[in-house]
N, C-alpha and C. Protein backbone atom coordinates (compact mmCIF):
# COMPACT_ATOMS: atom_id res chain seq x y z
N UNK A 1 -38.86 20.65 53.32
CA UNK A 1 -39.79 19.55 53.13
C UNK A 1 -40.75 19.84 51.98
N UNK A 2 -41.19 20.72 51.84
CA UNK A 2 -42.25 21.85 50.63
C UNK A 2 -41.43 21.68 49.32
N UNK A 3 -40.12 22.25 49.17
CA UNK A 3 -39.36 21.69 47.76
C UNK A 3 -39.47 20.26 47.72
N UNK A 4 -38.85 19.55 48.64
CA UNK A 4 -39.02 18.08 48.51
C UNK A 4 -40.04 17.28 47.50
N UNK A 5 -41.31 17.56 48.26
CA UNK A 5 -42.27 16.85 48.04
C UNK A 5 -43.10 17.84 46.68
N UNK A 6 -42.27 18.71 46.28
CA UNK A 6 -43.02 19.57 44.74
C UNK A 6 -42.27 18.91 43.61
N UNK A 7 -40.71 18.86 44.49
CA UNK A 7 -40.09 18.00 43.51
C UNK A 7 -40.31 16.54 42.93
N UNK A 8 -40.88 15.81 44.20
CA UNK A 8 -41.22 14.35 43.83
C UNK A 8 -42.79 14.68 43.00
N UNK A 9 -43.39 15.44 43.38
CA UNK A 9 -44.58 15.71 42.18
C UNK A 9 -44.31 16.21 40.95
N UNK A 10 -43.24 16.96 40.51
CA UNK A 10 -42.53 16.57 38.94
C UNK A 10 -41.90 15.53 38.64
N UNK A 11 -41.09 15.03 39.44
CA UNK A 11 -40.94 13.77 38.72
C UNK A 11 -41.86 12.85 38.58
N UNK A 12 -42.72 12.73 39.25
CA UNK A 12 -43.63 12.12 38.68
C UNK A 12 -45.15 12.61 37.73
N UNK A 13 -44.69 13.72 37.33
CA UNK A 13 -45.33 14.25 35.81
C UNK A 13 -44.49 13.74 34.49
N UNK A 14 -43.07 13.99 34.86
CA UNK A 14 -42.03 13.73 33.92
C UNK A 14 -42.06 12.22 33.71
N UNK A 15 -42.23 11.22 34.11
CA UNK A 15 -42.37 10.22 34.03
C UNK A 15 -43.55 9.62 33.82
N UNK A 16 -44.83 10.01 33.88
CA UNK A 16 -46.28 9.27 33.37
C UNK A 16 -46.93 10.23 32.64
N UNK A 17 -47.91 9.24 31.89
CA UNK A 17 -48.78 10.36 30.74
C UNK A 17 -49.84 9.09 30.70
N UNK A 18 -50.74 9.80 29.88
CA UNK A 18 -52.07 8.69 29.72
C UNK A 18 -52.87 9.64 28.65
N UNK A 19 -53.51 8.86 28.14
CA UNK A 19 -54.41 9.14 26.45
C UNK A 19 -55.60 8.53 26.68
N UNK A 20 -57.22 9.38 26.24
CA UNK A 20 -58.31 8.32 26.81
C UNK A 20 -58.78 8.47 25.05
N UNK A 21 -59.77 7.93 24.37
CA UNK A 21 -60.39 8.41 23.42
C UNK A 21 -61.73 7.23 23.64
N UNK A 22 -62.88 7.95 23.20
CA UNK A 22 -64.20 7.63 23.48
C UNK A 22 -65.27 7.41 22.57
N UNK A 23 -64.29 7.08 21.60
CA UNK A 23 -65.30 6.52 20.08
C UNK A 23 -66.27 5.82 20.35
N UNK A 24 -67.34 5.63 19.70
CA UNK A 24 -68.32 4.38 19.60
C UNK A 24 -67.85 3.65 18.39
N UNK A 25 -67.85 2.37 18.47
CA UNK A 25 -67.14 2.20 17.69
C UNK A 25 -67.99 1.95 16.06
N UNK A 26 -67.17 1.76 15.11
CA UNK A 26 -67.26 1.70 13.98
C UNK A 26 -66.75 0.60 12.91
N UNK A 27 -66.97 0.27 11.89
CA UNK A 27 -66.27 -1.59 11.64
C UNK A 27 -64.87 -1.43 11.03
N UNK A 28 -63.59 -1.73 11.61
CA UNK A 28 -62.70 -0.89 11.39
C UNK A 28 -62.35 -1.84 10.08
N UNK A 29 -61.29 -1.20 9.10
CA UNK A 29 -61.01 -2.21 7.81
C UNK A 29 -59.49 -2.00 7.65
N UNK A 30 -58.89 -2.43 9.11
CA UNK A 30 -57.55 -2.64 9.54
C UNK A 30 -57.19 -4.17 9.21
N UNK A 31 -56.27 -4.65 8.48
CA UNK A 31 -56.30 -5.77 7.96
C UNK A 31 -55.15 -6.30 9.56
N UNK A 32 -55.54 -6.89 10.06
CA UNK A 32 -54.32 -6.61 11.51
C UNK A 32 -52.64 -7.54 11.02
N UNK A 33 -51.95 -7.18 11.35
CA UNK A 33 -50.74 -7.51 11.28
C UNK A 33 -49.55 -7.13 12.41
N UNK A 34 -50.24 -8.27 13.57
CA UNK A 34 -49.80 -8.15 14.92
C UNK A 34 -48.32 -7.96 15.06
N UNK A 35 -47.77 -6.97 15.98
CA UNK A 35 -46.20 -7.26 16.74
C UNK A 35 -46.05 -8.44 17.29
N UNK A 36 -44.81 -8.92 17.36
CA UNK A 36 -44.52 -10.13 17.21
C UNK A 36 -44.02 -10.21 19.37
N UNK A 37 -45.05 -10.06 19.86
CA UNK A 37 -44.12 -9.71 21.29
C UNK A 37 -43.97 -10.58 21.82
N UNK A 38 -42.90 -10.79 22.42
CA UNK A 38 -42.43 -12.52 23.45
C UNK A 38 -43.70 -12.52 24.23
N UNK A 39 -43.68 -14.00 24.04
CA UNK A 39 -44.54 -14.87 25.29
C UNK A 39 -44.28 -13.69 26.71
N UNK A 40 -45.46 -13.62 27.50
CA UNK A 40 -45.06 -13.05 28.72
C UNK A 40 -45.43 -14.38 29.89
N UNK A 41 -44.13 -14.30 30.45
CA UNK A 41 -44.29 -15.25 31.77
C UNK A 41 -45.61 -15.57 32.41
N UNK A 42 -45.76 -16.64 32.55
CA UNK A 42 -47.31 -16.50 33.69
C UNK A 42 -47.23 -15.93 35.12
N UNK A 43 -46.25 -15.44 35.54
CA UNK A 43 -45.87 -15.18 36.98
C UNK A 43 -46.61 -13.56 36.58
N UNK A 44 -45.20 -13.35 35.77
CA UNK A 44 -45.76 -12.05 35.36
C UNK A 44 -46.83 -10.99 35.28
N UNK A 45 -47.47 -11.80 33.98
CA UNK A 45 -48.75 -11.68 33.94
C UNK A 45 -49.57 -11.76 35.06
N UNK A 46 -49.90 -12.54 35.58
CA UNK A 46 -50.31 -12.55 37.05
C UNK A 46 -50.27 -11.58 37.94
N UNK A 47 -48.96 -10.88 37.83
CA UNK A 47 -48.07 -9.94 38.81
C UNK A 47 -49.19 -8.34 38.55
N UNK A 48 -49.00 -8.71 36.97
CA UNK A 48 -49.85 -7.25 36.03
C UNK A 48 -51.12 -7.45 36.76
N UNK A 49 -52.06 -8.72 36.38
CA UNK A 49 -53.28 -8.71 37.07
C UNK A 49 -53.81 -8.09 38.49
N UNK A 50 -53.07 -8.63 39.23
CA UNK A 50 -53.16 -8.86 40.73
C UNK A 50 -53.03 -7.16 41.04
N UNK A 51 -51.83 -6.67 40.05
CA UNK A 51 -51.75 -5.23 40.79
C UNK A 51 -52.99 -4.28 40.47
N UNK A 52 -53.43 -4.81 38.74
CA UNK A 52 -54.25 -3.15 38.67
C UNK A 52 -56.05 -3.69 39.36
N UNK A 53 -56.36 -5.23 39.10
CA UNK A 53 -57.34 -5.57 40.15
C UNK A 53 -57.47 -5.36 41.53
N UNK A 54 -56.39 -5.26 42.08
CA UNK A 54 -56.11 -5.11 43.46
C UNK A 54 -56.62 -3.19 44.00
N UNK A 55 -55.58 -2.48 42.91
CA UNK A 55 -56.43 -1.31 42.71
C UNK A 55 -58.33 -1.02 42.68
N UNK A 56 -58.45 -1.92 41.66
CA UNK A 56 -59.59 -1.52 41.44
C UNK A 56 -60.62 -2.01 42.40
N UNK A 57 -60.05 -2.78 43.47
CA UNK A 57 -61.02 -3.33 44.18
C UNK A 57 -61.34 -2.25 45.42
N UNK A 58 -60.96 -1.57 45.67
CA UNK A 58 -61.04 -0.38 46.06
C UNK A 58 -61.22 0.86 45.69
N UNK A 59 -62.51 1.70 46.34
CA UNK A 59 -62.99 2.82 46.10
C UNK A 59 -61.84 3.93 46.47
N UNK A 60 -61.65 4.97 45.34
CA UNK A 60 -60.57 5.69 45.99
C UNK A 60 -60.64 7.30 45.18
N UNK A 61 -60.17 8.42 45.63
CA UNK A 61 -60.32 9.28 44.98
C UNK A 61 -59.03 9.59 44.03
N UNK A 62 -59.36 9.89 43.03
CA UNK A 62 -58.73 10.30 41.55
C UNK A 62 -57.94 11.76 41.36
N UNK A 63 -57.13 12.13 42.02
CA UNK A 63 -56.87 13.56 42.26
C UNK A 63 -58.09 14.53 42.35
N UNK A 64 -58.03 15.22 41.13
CA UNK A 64 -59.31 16.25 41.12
C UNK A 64 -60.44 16.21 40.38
N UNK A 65 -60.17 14.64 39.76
CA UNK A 65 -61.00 13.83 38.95
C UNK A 65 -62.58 13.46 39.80
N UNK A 66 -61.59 13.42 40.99
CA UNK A 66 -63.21 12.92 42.11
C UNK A 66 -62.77 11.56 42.59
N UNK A 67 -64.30 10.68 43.22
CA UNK A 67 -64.09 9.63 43.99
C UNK A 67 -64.45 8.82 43.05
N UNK A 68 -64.00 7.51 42.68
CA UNK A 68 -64.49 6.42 42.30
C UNK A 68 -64.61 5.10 42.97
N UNK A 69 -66.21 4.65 43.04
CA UNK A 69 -66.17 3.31 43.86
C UNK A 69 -64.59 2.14 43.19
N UNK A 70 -65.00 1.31 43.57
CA UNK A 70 -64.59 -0.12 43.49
C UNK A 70 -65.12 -0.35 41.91
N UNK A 71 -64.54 -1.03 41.21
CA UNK A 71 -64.66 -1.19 39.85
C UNK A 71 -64.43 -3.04 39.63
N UNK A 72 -65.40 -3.70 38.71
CA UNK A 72 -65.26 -4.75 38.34
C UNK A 72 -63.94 -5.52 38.36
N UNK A 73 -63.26 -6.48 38.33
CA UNK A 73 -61.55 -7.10 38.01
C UNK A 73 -61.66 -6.92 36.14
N UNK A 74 -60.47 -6.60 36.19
CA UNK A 74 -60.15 -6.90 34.57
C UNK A 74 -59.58 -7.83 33.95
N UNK A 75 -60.20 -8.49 32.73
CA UNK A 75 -59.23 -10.03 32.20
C UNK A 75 -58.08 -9.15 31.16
N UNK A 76 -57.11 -9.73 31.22
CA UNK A 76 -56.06 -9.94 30.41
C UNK A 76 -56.66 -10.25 28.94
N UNK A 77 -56.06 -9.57 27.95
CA UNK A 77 -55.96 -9.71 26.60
C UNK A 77 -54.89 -9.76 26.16
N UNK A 78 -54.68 -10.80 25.33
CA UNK A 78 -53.23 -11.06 24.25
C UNK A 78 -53.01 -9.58 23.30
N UNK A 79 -54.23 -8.95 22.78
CA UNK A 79 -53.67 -8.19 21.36
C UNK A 79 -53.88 -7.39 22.58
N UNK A 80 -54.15 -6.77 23.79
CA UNK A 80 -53.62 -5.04 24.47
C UNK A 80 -52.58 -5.72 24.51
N UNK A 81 -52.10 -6.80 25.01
CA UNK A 81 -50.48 -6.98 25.41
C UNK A 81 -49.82 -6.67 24.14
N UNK A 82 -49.99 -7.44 23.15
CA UNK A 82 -49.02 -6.95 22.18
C UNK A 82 -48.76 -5.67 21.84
N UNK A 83 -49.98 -4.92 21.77
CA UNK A 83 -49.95 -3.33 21.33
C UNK A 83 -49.40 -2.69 22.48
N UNK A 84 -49.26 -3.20 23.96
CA UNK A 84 -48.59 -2.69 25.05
C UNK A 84 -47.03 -2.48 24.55
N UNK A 85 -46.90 -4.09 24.40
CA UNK A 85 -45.18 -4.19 24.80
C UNK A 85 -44.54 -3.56 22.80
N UNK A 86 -45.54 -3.33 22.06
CA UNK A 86 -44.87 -2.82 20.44
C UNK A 86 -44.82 -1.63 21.06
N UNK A 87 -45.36 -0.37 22.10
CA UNK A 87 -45.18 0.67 22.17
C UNK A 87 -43.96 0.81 22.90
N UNK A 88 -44.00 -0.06 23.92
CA UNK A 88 -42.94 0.17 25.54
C UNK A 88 -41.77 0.11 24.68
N UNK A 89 -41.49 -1.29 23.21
CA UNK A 89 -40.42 -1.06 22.98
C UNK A 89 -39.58 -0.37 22.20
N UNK A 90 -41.00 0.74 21.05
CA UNK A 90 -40.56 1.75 20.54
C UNK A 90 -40.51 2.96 21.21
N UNK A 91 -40.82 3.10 22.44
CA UNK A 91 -39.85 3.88 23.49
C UNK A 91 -38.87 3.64 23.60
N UNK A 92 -38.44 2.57 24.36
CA UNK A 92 -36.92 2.16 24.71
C UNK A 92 -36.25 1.95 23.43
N UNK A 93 -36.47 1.51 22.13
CA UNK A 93 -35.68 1.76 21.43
C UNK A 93 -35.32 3.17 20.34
N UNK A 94 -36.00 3.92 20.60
CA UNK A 94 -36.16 5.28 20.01
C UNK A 94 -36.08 6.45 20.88
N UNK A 95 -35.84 6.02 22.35
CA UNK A 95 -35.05 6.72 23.88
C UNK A 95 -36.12 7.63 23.76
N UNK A 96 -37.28 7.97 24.14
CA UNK A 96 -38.44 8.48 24.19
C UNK A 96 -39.54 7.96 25.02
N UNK A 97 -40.69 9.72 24.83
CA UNK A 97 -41.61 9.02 26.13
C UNK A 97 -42.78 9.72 26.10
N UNK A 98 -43.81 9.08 25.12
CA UNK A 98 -44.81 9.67 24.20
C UNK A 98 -46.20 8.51 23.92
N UNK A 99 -47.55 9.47 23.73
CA UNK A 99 -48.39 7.96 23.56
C UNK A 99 -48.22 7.90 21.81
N UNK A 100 -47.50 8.94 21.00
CA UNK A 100 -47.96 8.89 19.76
C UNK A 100 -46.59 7.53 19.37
N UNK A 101 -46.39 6.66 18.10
CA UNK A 101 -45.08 5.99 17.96
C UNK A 101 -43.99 7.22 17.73
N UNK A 102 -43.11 6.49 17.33
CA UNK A 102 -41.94 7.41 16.91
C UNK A 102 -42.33 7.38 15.03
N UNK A 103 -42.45 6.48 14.02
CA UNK A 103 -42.53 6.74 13.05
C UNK A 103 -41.56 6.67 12.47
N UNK A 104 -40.76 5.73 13.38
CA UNK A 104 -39.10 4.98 12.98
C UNK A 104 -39.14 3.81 12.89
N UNK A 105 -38.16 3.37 12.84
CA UNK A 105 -38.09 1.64 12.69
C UNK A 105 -38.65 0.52 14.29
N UNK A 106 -38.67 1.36 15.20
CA UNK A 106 -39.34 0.74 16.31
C UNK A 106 -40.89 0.83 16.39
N UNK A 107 -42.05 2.14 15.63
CA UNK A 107 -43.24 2.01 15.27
C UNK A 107 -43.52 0.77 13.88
N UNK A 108 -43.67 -0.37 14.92
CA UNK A 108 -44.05 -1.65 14.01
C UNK A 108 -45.75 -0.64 13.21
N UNK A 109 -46.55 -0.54 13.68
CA UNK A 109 -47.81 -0.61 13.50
C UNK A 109 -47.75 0.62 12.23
N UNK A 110 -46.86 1.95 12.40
CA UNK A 110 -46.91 2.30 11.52
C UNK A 110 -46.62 1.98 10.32
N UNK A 111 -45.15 1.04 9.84
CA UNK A 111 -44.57 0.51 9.43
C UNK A 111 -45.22 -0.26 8.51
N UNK A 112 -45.97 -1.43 9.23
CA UNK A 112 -46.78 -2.56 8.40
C UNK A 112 -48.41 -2.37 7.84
N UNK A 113 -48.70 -1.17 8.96
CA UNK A 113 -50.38 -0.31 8.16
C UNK A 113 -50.15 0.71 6.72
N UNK A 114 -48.49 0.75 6.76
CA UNK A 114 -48.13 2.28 5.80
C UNK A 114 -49.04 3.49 6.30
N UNK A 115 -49.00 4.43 7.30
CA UNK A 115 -49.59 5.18 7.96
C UNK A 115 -48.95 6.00 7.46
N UNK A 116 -47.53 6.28 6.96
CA UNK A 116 -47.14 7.86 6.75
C UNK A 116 -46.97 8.73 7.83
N UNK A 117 -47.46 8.47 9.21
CA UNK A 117 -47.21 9.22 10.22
C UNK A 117 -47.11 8.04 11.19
N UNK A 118 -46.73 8.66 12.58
CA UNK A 118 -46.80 7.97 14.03
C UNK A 118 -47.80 7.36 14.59
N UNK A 119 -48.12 6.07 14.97
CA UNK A 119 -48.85 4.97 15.41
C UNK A 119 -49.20 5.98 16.19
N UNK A 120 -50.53 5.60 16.72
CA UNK A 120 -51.09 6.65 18.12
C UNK A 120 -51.85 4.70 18.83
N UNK A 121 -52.23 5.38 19.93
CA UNK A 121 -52.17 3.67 20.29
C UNK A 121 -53.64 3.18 19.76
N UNK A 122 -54.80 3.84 19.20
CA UNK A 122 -55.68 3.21 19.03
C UNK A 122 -55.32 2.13 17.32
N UNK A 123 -54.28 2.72 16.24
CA UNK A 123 -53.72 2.19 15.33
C UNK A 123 -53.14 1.26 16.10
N UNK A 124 -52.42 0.95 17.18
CA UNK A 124 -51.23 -0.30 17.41
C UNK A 124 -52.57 -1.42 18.05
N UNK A 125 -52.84 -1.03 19.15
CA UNK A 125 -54.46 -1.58 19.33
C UNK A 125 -55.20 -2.66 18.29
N UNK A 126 -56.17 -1.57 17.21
CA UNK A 126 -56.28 -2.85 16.10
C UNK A 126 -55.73 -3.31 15.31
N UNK A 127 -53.92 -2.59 15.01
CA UNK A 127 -53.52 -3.37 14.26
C UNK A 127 -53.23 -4.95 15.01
N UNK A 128 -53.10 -4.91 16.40
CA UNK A 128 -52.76 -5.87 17.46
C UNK A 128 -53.96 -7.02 17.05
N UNK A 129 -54.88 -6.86 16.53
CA UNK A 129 -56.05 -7.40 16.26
C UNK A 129 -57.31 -7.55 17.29
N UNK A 130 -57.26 -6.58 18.14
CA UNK A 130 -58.66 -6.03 18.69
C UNK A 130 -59.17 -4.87 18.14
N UNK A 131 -60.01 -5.16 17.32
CA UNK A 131 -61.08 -4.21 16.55
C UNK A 131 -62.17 -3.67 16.62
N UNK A 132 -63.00 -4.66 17.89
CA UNK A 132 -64.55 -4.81 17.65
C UNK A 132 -64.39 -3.95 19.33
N UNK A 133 -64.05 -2.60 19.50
CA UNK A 133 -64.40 -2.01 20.97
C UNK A 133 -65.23 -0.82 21.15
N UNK A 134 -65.49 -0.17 22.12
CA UNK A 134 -66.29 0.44 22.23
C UNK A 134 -65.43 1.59 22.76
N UNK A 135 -64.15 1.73 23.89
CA UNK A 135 -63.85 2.45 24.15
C UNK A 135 -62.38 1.94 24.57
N UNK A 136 -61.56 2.81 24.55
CA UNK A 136 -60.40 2.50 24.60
C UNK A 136 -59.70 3.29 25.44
N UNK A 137 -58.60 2.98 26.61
CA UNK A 137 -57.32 4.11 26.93
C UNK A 137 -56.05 3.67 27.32
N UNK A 138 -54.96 4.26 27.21
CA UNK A 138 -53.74 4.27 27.43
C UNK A 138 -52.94 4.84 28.41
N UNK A 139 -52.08 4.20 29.51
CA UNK A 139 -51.16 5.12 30.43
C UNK A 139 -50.08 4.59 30.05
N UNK A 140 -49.24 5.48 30.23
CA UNK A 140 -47.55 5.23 29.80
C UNK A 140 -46.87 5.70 30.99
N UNK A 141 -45.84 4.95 31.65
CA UNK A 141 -44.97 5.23 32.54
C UNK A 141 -43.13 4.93 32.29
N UNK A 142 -42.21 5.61 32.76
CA UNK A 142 -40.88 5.29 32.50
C UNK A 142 -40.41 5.60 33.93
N UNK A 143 -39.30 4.66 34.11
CA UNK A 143 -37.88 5.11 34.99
C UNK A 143 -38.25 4.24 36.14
N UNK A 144 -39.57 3.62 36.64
CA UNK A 144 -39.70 2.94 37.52
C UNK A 144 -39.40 1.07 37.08
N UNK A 145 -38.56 0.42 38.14
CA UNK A 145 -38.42 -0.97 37.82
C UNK A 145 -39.21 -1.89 38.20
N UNK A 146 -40.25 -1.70 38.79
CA UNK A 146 -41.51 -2.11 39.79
C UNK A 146 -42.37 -1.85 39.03
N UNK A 147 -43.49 -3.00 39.00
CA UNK A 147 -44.84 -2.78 38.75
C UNK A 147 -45.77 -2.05 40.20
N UNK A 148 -45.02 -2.36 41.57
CA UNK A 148 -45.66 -1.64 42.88
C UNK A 148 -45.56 -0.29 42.28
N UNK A 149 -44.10 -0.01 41.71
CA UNK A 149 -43.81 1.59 41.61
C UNK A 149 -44.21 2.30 40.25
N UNK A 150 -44.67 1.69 39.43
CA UNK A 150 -45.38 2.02 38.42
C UNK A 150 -46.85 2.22 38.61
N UNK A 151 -47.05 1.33 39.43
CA UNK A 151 -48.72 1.70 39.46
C UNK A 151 -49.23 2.56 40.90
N UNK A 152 -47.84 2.67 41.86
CA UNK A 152 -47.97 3.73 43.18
C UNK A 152 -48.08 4.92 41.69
N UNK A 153 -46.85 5.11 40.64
CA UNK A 153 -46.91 6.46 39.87
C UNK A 153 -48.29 6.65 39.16
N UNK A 154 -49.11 5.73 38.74
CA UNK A 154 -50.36 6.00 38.34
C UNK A 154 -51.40 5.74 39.26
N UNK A 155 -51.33 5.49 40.14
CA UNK A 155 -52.31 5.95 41.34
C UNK A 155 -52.51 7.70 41.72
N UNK A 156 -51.47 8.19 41.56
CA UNK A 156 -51.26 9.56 42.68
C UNK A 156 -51.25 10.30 41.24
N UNK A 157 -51.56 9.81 39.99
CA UNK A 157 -51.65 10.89 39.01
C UNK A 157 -53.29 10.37 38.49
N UNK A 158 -53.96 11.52 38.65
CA UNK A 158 -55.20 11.71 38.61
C UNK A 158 -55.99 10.77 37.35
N UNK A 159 -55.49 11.24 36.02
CA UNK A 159 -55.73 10.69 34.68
C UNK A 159 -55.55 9.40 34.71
N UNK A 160 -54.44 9.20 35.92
CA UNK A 160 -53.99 7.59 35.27
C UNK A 160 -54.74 7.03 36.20
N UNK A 161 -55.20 7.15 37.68
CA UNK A 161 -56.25 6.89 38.38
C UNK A 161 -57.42 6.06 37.31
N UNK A 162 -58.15 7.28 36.49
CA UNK A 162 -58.92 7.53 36.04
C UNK A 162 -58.99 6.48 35.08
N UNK A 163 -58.15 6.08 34.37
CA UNK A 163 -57.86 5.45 33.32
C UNK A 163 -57.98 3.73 33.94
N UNK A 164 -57.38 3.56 35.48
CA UNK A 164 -56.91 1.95 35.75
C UNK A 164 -59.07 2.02 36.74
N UNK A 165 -59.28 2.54 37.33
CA UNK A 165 -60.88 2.52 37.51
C UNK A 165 -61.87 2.80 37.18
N UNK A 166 -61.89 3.06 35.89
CA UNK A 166 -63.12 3.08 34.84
C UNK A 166 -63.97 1.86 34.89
N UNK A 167 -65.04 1.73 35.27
CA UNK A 167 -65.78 0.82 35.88
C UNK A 167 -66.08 0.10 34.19
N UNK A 168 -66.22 0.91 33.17
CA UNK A 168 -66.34 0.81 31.69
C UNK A 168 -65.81 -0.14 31.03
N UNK A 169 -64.41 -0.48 31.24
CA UNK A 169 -63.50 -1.11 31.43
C UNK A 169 -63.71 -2.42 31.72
N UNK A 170 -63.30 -3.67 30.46
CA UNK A 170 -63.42 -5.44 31.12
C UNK A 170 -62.00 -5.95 30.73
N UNK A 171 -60.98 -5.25 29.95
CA UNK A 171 -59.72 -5.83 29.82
C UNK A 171 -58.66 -5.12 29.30
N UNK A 172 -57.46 -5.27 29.97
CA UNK A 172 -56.57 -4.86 29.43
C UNK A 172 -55.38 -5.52 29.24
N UNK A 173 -54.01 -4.86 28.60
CA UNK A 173 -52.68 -5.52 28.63
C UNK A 173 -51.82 -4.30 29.01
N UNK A 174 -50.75 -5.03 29.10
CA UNK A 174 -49.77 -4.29 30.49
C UNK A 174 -48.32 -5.15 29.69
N UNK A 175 -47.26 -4.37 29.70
CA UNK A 175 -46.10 -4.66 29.12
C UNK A 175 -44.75 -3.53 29.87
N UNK A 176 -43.77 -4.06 30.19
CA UNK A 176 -43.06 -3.61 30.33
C UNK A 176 -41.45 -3.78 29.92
N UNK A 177 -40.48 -2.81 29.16
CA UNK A 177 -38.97 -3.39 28.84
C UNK A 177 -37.98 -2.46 29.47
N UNK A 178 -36.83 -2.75 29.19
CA UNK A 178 -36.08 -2.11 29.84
C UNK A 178 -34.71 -2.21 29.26
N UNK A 179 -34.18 -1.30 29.44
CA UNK A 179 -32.54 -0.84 28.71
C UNK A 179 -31.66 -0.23 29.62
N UNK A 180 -30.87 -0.47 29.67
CA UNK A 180 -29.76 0.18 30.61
C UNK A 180 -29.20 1.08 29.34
N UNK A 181 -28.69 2.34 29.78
CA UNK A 181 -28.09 3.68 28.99
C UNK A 181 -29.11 4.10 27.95
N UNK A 182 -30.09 4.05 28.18
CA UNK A 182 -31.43 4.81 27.58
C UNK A 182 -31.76 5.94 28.98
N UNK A 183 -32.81 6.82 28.34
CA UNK A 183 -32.39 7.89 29.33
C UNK A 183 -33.85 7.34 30.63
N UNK A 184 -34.74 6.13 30.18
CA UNK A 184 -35.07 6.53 31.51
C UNK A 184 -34.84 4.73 32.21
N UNK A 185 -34.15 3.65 31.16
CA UNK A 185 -33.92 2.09 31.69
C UNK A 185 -35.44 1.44 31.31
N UNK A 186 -36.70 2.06 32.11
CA UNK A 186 -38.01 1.18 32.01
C UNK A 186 -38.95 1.94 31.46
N UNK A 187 -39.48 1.20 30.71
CA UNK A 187 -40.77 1.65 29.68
C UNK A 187 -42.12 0.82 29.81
N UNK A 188 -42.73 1.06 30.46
CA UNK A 188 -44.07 0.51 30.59
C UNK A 188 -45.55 1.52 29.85
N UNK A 189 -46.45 0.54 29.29
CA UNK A 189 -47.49 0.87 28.68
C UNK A 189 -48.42 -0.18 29.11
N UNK A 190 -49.98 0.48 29.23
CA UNK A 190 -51.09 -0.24 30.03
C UNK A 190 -52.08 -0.13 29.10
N UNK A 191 -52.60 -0.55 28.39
CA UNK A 191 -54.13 -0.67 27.44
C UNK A 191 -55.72 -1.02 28.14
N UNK A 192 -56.20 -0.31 27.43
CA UNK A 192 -57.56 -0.65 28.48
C UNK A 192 -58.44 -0.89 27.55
N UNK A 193 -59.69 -1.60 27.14
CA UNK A 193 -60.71 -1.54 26.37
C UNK A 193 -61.88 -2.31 27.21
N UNK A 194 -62.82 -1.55 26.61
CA UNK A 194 -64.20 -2.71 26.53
C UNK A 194 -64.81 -2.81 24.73
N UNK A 195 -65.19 -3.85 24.95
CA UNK A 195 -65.15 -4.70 23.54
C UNK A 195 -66.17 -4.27 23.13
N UNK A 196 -66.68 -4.78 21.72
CA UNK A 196 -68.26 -4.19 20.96
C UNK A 196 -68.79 -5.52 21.61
């Protein structure tokens, strides 16, 4: 039972990650030149809402992060979504599982900023055309087909806790794609900001 349950706690290291960064912000002179990401369903969307509000409406402890009350609901933003679903799908199309881009033909943001290196998500962010924030973070999850089971995997991982109840926090976007014979099928990415 002890292997069991050490094992289901690597796989679920192997499968989530999260990035916080805590700039104040500054007037960025990103000319934006958004990813072009499909309309997302209203069900959907909804689906995204309902789960990480639902979280946050409850006080809960953060692994070893500590306890956090109950945290405000978060609104939905168009440019985290886009900068969500430009990352999820230069994962799935570059079979990878990273917050930096790949710096291939699936990193739109690097691509159209001419960066010379790998999108990191605060570049996909304003290139998405949210500029004016104060603080920003990112969780990345793969292999789960569920938004229940994506956000059970960032519940029980401390950072990503940390990241979906930041009381700091008034909006984010949430994207998810998926590939069959890629090595993990689902690629999900979660954006968080509060605005200037």
């Amino acid at each position: 039972m002890y292997i069991k349950k050490m094992i289901i706690g690597i796989s679920l290291l192997l499968f989530t990650a999260c990035g916080t960064t805590r700039y104040v912000y500054k007037q960025s002179s990103v000319v934006s030149n958004p990813y072009h990401a499909p309309r997302i369903a209203s069900a959907t969307k909804q689906a995204y809402v309902n789960a990480v509000n639902q979280m946050r409406s409850h006080g809960r402890t953060c692994g070893n992060k500590g306890y956090f009350p109950s945290a405000p609901p978060l609104r939905w933003n168009e440019s985290l979504y886009r900068a969500a679903y430009e990352h999820s799908a230069d994962m799935m199309v570059n079979d990878m599982f990273t917050h930096q881009g790949s710096n291939r033909a699936g990193d739109w943001t690097s691509k159209v900023q001419h960066l010379g290196r790998a999108s990191n998500f605060k570049d996909r962010i304003e290139n998405n055309g949210y500029k004016q924030w104060k603080r920003l973070a990112q969780n990345i999850a793969a292999g789960m087909p569920s938004v229940s089971q994506t956000m059970q995997q960032w519940e029980t991982s401390a950072d990503h806790c940390v990241n979906i109840m930041n009381p700091l926090f008034r909006e984010f976007g949430m994207a998810h794609v998926q590939k069959k014979g890629t090595k993990y099928a689902h690629y999900w990415t979660q954006n968080f900001a509060l605005h200037q």
